[in-house]
PDB file of N, CA and C in Angstrom:
ATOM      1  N   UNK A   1     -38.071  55.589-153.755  1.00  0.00           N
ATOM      2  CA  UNK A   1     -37.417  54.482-153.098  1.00  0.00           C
ATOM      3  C   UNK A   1     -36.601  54.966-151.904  1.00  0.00           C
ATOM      4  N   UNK A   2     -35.468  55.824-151.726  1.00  0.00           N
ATOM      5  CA  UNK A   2     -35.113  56.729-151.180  1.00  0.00           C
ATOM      6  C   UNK A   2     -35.779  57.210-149.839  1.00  0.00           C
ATOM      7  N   UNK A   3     -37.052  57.559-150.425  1.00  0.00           N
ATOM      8  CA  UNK A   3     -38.141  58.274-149.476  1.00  0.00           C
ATOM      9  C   UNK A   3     -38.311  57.139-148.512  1.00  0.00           C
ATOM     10  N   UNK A   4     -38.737  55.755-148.854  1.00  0.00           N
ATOM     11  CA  UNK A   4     -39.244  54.580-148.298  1.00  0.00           C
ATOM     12  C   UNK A   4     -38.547  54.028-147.305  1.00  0.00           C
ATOM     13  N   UNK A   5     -36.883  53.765-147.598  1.00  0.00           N
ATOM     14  CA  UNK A   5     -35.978  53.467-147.081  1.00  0.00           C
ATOM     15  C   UNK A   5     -35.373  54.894-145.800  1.00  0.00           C
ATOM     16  N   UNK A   6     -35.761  55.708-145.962  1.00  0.00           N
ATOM     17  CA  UNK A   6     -35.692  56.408-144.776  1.00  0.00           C
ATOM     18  C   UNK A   6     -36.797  56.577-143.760  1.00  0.00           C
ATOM     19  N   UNK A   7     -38.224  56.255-144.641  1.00  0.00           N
ATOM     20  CA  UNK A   7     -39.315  56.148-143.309  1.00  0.00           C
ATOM     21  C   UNK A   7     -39.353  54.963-142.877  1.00  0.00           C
ATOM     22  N   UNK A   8     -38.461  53.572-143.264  1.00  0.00           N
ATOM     23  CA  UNK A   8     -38.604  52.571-142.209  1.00  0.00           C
ATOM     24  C   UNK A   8     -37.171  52.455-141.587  1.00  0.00           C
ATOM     25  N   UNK A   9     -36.592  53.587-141.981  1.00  0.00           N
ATOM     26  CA  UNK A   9     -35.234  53.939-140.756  1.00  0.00           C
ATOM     27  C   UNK A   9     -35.350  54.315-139.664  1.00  0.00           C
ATOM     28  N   UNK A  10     -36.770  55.529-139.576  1.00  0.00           N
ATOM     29  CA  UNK A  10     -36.991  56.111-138.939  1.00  0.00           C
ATOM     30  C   UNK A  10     -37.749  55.719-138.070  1.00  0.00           C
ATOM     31  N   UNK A  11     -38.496  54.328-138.715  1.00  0.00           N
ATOM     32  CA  UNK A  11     -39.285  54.056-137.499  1.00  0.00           C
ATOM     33  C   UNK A  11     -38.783  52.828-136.948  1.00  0.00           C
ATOM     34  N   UNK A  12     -37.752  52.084-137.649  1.00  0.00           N
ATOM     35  CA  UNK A  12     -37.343  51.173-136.855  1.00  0.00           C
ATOM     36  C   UNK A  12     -36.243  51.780-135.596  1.00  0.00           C
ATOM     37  N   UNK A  13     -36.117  52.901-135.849  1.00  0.00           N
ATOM     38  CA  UNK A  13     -35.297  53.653-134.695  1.00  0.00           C
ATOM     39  C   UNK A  13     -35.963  54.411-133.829  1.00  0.00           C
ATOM     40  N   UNK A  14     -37.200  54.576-134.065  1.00  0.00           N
ATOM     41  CA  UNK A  14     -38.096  54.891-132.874  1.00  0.00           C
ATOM     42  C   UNK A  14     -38.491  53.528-132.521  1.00  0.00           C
ATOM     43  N   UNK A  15     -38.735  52.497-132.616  1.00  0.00           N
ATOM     44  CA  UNK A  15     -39.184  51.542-132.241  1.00  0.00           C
ATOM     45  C   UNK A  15     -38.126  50.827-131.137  1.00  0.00           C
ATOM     46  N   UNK A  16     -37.026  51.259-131.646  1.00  0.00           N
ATOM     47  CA  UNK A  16     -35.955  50.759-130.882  1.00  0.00           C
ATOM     48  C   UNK A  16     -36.060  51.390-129.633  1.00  0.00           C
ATOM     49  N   UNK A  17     -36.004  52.729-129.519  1.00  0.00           N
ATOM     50  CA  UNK A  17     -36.025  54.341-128.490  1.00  0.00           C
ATOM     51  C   UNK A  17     -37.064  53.356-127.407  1.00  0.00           C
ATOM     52  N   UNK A  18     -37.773  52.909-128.456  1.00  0.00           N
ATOM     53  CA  UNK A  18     -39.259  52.632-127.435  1.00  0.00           C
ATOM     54  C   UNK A  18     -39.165  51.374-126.435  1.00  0.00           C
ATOM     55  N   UNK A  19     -38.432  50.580-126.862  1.00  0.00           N
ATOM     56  CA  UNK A  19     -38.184  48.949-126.402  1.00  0.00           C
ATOM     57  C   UNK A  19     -37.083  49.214-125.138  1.00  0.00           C
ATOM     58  N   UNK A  20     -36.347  50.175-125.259  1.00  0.00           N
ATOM     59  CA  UNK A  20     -35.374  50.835-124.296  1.00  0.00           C
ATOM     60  C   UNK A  20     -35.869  51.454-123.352  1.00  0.00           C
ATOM     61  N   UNK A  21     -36.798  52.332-123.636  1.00  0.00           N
ATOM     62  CA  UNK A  21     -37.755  53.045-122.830  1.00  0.00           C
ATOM     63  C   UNK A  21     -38.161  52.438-121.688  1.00  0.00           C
ATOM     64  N   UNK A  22     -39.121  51.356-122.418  1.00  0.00           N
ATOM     65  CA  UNK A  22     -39.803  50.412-121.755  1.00  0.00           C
ATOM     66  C   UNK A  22     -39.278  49.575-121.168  1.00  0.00           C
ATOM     67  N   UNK A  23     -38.376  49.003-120.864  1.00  0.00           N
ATOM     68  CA  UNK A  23     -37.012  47.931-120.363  1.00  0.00           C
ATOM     69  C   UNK A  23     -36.667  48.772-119.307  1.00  0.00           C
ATOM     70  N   UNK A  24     -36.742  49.813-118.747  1.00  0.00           N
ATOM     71  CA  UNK A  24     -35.965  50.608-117.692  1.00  0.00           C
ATOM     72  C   UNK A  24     -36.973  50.443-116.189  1.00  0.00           C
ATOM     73  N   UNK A  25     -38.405  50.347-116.215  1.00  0.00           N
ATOM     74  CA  UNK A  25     -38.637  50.289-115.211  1.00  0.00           C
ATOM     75  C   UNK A  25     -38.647  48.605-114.835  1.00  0.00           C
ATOM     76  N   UNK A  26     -38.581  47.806-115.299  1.00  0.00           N
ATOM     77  CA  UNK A  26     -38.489  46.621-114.939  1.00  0.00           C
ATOM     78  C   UNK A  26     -36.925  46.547-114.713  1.00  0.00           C
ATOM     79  N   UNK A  27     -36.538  47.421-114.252  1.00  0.00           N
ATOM     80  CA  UNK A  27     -34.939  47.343-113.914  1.00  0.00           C
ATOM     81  C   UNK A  27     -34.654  47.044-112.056  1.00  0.00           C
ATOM     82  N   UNK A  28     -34.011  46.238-111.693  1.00  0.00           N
ATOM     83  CA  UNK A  28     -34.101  45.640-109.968  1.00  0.00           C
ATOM     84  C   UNK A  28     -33.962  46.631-109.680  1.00  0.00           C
ATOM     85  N   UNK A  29     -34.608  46.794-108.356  1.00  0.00           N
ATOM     86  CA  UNK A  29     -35.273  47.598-107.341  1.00  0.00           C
ATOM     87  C   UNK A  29     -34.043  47.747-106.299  1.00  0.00           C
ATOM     88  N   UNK A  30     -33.363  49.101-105.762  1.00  0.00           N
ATOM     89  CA  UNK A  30     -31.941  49.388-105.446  1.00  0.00           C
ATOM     90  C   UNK A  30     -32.032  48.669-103.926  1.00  0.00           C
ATOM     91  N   UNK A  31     -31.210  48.112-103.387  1.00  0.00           N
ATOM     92  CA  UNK A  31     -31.124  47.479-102.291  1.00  0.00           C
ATOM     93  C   UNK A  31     -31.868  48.260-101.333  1.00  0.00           C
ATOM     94  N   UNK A  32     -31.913  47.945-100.065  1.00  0.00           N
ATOM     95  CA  UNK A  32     -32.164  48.288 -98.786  1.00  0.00           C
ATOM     96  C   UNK A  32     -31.486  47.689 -97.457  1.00  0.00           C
ATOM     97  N   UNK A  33     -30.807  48.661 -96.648  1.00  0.00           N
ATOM     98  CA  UNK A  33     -30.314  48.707 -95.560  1.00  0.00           C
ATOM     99  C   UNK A  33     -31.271  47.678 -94.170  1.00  0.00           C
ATOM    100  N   UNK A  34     -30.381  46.679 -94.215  1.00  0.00           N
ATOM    101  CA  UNK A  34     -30.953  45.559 -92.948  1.00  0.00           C
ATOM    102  C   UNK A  34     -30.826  46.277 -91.609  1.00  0.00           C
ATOM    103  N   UNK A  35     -32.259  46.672 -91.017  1.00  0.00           N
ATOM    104  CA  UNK A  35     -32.390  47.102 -89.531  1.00  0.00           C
ATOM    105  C   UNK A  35     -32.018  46.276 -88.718  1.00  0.00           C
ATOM    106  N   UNK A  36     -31.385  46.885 -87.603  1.00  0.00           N
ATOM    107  CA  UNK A  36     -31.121  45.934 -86.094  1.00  0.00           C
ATOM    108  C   UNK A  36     -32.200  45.429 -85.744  1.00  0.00           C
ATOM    109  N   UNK A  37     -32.469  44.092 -85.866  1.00  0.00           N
ATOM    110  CA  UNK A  37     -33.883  44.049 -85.033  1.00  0.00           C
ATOM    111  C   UNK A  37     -33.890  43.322 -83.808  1.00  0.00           C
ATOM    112  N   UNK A  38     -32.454  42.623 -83.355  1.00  0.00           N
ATOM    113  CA  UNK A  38     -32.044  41.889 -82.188  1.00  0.00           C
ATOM    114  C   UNK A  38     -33.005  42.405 -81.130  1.00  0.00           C
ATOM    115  N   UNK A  39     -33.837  41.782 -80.289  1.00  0.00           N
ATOM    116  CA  UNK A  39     -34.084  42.092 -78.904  1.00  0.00           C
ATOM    117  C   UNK A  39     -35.765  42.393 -79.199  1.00  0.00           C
ATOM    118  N   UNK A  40     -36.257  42.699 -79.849  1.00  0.00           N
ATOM    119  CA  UNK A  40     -37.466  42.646 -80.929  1.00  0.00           C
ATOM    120  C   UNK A  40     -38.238  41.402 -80.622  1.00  0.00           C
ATOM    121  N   UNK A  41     -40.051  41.722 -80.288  1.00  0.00           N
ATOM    122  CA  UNK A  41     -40.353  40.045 -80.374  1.00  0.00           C
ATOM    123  C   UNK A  41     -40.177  39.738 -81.900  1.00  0.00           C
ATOM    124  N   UNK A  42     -41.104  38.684 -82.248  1.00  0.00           N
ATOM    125  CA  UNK A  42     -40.472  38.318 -84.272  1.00  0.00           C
ATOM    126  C   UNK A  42     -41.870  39.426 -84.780  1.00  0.00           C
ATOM    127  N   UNK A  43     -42.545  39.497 -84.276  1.00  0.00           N
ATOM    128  CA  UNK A  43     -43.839  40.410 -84.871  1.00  0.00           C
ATOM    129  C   UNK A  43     -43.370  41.715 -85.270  1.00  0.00           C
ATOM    130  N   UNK A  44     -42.718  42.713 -84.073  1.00  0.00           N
ATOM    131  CA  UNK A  44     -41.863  44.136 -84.469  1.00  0.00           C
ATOM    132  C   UNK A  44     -41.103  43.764 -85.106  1.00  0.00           C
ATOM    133  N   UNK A  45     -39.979  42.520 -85.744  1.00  0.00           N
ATOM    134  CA  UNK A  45     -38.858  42.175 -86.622  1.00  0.00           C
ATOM    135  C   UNK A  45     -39.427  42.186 -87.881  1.00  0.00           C
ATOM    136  N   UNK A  46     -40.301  41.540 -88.416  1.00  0.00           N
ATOM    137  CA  UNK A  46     -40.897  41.165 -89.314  1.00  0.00           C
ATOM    138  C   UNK A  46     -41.350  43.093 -89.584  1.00  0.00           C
ATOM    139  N   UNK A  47     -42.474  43.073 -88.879  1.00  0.00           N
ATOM    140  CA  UNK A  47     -42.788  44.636 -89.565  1.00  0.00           C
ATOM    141  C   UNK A  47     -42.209  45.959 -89.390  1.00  0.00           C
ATOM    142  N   UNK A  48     -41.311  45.510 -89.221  1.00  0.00           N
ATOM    143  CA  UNK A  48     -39.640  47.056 -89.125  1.00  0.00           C
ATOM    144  C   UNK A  48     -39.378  46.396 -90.580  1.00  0.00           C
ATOM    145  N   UNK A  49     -38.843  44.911 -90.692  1.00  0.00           N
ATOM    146  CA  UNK A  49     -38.222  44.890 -92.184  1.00  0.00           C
ATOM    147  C   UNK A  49     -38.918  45.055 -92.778  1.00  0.00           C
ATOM    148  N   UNK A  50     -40.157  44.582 -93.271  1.00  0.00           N
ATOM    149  CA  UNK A  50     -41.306  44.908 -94.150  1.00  0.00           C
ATOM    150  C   UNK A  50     -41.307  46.517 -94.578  1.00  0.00           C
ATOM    151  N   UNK A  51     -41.128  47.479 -93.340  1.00  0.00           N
ATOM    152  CA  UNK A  51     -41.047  48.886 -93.268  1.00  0.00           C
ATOM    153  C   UNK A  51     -40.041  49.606 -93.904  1.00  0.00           C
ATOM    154  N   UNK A  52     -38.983  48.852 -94.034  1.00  0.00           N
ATOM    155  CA  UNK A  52     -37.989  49.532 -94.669  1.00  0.00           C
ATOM    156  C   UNK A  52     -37.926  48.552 -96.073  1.00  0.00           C
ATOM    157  N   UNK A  53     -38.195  47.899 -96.386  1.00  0.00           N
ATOM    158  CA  UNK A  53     -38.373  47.434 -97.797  1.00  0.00           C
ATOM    159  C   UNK A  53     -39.722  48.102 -98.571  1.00  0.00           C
ATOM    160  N   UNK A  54     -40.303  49.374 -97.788  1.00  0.00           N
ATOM    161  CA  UNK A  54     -41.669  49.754 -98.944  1.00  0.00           C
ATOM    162  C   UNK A  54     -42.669  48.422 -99.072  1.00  0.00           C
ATOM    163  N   UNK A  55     -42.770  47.670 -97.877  1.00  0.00           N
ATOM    164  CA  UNK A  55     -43.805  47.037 -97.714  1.00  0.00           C
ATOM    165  C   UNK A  55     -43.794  45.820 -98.690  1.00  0.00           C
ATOM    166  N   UNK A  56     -42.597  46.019 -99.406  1.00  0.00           N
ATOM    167  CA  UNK A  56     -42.296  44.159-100.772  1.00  0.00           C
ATOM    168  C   UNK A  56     -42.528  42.851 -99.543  1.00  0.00           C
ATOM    169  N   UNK A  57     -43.021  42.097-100.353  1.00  0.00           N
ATOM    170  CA  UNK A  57     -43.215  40.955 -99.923  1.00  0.00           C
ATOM    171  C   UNK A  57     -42.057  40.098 -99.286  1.00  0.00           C
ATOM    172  N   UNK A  58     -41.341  40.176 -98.551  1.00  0.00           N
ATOM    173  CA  UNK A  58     -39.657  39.405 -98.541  1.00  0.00           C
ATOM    174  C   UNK A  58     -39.993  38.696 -97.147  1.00  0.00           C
ATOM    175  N   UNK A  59     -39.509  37.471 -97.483  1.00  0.00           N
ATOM    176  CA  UNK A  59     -39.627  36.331 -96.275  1.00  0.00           C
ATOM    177  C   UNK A  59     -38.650  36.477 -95.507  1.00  0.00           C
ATOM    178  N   UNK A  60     -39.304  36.835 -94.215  1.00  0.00           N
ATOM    179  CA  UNK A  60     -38.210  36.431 -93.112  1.00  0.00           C
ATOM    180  C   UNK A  60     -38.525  34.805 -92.555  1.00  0.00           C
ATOM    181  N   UNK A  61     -37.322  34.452 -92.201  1.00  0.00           N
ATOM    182  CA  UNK A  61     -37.258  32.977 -91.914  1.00  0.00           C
ATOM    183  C   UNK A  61     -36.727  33.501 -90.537  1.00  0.00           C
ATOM    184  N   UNK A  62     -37.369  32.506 -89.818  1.00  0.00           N
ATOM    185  CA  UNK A  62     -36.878  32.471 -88.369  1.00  0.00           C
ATOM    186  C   UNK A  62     -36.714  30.802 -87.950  1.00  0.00           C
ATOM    187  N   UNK A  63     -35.821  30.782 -86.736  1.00  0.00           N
ATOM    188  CA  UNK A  63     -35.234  29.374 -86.019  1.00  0.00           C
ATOM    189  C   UNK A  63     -35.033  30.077 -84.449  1.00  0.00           C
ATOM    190  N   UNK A  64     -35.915  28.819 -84.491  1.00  0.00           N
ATOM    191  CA  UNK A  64     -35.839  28.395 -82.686  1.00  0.00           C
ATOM    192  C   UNK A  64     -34.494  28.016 -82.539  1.00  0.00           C
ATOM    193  N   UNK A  65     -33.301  29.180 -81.460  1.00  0.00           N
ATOM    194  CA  UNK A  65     -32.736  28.723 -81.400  1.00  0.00           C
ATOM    195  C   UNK A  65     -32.019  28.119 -80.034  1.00  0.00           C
ATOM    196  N   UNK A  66     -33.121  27.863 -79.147  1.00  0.00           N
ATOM    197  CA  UNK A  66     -33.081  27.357 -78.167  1.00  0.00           C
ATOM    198  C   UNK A  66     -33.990  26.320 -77.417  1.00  0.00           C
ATOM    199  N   UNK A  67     -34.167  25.403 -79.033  1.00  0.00           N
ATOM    200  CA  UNK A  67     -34.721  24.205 -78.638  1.00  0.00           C
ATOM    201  C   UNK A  67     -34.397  23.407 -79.735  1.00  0.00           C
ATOM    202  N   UNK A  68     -35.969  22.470 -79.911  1.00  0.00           N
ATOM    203  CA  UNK A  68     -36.161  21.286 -81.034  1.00  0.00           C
ATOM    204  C   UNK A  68     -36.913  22.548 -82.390  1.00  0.00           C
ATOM    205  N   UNK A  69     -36.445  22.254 -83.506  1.00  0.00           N
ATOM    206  CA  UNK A  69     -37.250  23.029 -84.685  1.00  0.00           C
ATOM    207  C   UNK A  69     -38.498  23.310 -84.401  1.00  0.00           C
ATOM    208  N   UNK A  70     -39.144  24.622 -83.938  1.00  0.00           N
ATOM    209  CA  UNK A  70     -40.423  24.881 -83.873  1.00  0.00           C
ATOM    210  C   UNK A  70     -40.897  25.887 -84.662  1.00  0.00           C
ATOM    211  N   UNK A  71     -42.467  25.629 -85.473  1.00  0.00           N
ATOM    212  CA  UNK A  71     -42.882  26.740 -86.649  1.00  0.00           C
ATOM    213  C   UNK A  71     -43.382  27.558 -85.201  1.00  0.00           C
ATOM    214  N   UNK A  72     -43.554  28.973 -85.791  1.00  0.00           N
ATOM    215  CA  UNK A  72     -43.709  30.217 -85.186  1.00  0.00           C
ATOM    216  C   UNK A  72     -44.485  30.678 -85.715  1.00  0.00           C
ATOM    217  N   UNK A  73     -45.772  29.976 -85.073  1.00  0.00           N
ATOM    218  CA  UNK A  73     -46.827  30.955 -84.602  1.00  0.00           C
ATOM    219  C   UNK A  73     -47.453  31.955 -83.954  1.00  0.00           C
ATOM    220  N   UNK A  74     -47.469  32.443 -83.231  1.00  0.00           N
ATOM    221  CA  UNK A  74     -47.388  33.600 -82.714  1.00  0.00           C
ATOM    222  C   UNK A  74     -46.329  34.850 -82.319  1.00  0.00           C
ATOM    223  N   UNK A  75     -46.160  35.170 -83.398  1.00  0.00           N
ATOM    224  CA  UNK A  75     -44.723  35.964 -83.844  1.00  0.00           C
ATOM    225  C   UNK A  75     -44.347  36.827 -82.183  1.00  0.00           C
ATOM    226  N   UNK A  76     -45.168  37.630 -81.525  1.00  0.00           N
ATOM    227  CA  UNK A  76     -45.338  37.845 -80.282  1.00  0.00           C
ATOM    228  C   UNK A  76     -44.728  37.199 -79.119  1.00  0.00           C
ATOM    229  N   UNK A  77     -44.528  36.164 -79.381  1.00  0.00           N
ATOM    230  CA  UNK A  77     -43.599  34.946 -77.893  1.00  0.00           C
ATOM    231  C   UNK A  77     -43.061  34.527 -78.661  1.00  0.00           C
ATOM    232  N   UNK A  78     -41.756  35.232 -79.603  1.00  0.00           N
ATOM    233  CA  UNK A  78     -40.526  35.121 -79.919  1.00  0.00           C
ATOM    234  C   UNK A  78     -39.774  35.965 -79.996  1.00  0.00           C
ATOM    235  N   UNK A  79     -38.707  36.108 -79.185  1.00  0.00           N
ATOM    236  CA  UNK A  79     -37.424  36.786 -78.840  1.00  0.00           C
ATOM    237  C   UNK A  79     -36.777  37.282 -79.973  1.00  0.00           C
ATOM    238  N   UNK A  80     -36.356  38.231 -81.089  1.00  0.00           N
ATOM    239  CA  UNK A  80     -34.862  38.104 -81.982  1.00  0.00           C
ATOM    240  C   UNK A  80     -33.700  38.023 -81.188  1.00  0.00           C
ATOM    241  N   UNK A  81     -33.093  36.987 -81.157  1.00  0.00           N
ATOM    242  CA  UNK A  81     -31.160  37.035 -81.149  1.00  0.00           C
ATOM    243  C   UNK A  81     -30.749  37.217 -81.333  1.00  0.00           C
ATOM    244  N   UNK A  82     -30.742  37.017 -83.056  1.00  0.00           N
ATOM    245  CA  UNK A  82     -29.603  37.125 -84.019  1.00  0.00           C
ATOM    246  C   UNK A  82     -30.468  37.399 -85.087  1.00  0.00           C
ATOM    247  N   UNK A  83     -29.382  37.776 -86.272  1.00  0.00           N
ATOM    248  CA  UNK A  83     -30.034  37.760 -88.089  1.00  0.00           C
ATOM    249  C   UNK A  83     -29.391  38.014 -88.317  1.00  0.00           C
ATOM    250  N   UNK A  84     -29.511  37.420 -89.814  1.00  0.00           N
ATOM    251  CA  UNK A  84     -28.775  37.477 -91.142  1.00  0.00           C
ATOM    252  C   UNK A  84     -29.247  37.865 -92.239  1.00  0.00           C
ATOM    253  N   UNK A  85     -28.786  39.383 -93.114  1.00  0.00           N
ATOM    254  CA  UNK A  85     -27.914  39.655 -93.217  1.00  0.00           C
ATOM    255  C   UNK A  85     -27.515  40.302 -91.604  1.00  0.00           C
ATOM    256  N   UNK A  86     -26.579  40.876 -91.304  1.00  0.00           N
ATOM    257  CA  UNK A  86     -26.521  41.717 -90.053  1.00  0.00           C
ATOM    258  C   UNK A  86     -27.224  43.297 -90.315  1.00  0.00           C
ATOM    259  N   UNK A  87     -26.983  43.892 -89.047  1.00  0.00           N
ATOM    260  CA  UNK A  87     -27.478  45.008 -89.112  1.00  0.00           C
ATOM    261  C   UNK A  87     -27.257  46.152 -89.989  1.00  0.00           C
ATOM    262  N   UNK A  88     -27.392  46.781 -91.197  1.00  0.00           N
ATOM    263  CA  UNK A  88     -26.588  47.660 -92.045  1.00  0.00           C
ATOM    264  C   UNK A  88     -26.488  46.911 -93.082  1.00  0.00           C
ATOM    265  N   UNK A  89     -26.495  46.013 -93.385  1.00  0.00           N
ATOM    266  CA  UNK A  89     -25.943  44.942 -94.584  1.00  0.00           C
ATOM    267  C   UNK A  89     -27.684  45.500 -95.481  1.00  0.00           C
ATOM    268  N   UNK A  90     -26.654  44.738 -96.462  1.00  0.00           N
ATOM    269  CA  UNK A  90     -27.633  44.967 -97.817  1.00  0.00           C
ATOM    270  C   UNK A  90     -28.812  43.987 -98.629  1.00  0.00           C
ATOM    271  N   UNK A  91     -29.921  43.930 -98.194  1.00  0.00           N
ATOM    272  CA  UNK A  91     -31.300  42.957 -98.766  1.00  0.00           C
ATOM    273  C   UNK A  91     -32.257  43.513-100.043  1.00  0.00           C
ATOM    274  N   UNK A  92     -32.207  42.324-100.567  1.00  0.00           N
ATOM    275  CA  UNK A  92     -33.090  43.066-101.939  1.00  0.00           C
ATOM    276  C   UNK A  92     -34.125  42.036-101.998  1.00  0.00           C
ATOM    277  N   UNK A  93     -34.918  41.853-103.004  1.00  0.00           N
ATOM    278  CA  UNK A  93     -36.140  41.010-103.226  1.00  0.00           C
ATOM    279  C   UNK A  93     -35.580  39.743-103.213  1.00  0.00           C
ATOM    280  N   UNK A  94     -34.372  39.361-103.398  1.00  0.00           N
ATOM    281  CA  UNK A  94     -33.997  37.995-103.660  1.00  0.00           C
ATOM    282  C   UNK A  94     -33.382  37.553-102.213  1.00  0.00           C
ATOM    283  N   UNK A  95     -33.041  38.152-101.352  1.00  0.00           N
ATOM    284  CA  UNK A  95     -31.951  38.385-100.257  1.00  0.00           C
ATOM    285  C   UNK A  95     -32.846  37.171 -99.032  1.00  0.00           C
ATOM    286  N   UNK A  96     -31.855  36.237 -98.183  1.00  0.00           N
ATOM    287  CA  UNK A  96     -32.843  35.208 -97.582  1.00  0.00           C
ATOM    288  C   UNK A  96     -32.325  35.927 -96.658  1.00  0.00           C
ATOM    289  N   UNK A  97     -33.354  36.558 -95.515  1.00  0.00           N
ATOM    290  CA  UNK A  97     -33.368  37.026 -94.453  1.00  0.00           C
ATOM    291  C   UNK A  97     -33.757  35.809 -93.337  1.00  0.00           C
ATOM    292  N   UNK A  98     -32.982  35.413 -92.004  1.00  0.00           N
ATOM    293  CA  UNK A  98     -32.961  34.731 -91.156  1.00  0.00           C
ATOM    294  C   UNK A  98     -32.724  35.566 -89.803  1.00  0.00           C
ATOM    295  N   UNK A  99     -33.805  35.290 -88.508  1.00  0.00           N
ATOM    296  CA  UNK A  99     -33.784  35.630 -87.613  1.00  0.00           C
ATOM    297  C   UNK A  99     -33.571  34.283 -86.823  1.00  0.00           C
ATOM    298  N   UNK A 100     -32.912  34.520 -85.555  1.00  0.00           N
ATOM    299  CA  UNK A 100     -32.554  33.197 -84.617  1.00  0.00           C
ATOM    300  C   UNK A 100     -33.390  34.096 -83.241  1.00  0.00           C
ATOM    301  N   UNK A 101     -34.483  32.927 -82.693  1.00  0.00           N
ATOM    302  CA  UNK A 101     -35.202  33.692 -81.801  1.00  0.00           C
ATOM    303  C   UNK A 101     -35.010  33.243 -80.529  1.00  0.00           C
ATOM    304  N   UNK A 102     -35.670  33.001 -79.458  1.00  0.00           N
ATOM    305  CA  UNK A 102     -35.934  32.875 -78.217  1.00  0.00           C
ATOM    306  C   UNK A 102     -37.535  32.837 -77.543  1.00  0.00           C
ATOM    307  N   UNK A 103     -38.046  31.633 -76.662  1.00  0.00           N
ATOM    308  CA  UNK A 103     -38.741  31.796 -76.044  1.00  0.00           C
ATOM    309  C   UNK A 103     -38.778  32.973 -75.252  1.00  0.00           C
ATOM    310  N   UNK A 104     -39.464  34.166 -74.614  1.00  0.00           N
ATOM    311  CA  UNK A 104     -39.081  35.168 -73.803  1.00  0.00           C
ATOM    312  C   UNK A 104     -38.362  34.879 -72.242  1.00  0.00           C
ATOM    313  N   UNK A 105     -38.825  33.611 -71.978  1.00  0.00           N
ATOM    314  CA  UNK A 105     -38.547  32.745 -70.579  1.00  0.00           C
ATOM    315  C   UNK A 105     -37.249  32.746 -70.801  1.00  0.00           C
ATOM    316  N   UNK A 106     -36.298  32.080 -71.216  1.00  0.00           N
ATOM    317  CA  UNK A 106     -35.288  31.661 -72.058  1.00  0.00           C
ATOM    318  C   UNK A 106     -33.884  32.956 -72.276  1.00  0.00           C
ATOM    319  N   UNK A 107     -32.614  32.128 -72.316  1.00  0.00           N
ATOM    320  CA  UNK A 107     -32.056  33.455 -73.082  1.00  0.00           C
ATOM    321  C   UNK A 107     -31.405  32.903 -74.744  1.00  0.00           C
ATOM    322  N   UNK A 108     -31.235  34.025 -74.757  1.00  0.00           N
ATOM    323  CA  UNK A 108     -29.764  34.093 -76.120  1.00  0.00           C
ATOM    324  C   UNK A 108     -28.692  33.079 -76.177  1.00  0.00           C
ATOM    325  N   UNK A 109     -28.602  32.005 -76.837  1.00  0.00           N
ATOM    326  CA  UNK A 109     -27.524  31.066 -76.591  1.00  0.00           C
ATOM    327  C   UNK A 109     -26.226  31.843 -77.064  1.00  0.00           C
TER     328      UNK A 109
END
């Protein structure tokens, strides 16, 4: 009896070891440092951040900010201005990244 009660000690405590084990790589992924990308069309903005995030999927949002709301299509004939977080600041998988752009014609409000 003795005997019994220590081999399901033993394995409910390796089982445990194991569930711990396994729980560590699904652990969040350590931040990353937001590049300057001001002055950038949105195409080099987009794939500098992409570049320093190890290529994760993370949405940059951009705004026309020198007109009426326009989607941005051709990442190429858009200016960066501004972004958020700022330059140095800290983005992770969850982090809403925002660029404020410019026609190239156009300036920086």
């Amino acid at each position: 009896m003795k005997r019994q009660i220590g081999a399901v000690a033993g394995v409910v405590s390796m089982a445990a070891a194991g569930a711990i084990t396994l729980a560590a790589p699904s652990a969040a992924a350590p931040p990353w440092a937001m590049p300057d990308v001001r002055g950038m069309n949105l195409q080099q903005a987009t794939d500098t951040i992409k570049g320093v995030t190890d290529e994760k999927d993370l949405k940059v949002n951009s705004i026309n900010l020198t007109g009426a709301p326009q989607k941005q299509i051709n990442l190429t004939n858009w200016i960066v201005c501004s972004q958020s977080p700022r330059a140095g600041g800290s983005i992770g998988a969850k982090t809403s990244i925002v660029v404020g752009v410019r026609r190239p014609n156009s300036s920086c409000r």
